[in-house]
Protein backbone atom coordinates (compact mmCIF):
# COMPACT_ATOMS: atom_id res chain seq x y z
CA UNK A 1 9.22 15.87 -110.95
CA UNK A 2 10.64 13.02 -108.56
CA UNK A 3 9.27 9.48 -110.13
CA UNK A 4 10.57 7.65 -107.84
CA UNK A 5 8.23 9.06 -104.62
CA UNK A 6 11.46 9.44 -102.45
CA UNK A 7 12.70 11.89 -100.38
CA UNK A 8 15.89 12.66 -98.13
CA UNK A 9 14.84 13.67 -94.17
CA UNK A 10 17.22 14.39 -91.29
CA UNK A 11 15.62 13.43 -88.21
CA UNK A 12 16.42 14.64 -84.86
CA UNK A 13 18.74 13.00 -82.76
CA UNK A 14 15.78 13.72 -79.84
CA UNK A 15 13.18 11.54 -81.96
CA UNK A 16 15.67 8.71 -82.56
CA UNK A 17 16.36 8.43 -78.82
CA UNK A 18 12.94 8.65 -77.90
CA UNK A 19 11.72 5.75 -80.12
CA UNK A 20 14.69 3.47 -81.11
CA UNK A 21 12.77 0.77 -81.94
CA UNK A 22 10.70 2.39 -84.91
CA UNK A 23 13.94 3.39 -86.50
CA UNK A 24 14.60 -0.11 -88.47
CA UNK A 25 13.47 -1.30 -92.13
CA UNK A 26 9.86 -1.81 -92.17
CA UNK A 27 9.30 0.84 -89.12
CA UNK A 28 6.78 3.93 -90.36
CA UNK A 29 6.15 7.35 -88.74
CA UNK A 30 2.86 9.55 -88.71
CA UNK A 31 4.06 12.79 -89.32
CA UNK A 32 2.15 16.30 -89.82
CA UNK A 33 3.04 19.42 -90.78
CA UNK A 34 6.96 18.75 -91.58
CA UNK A 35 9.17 21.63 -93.01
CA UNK A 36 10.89 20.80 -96.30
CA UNK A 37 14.29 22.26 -96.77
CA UNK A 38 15.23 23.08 -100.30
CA UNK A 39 18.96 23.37 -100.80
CA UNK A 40 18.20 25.66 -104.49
CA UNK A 41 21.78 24.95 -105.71
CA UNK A 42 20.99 21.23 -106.13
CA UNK A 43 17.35 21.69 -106.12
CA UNK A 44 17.25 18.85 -103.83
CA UNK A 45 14.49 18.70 -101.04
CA UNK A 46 14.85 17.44 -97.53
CA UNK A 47 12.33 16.88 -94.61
CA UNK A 48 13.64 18.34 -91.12
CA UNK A 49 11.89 16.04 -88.57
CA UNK A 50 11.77 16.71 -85.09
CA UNK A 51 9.51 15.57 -81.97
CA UNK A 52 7.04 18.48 -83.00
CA UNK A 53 6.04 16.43 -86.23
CA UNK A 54 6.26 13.39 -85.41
CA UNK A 55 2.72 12.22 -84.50
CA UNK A 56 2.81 8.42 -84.07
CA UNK A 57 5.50 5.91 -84.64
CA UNK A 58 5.59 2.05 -85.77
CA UNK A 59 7.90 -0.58 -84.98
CA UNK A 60 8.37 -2.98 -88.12
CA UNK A 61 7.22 -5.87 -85.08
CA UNK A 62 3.45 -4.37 -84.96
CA UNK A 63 4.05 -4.71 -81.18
CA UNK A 64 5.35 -1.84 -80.75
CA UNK A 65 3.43 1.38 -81.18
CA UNK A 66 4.61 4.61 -79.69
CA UNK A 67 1.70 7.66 -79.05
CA UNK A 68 3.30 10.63 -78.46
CA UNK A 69 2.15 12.04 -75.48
């Protein structure tokens, strides 16, 4: 058990491109249905994000909210 909630998470190169802005401190994403990838020798967990997860993403500046369309 993880107490401290967090997790590691590559995210594609593709979704970083695509929405620049929500990729700051303070940004959050919407995401569904996101594979985890357990490495087994570390037991460490990772969530692979690409554009296929990512539902909706938020600028820290509430001005900007990307849909994904």
């Amino acid at each position: 058990m993880d107490p401290t909630g967090a997790i590691r998470c590559t995210v594609s190169k593709d979704v970083v491109a695509l929405y620049p802005k929500a990729f700051r401190k303070g940004a959050a994403l919407l995401l569904k249905e996101v594979p985890v990838l357990t490495v087994a020798e570390y037991t460490e967990h990772y969530l692979c994000v690409t554009q296929h997860e990512l539902i909706q993403a938020f600028a820290p500046d509430a001005c900007h909210m990307y849909h994904r369309t």
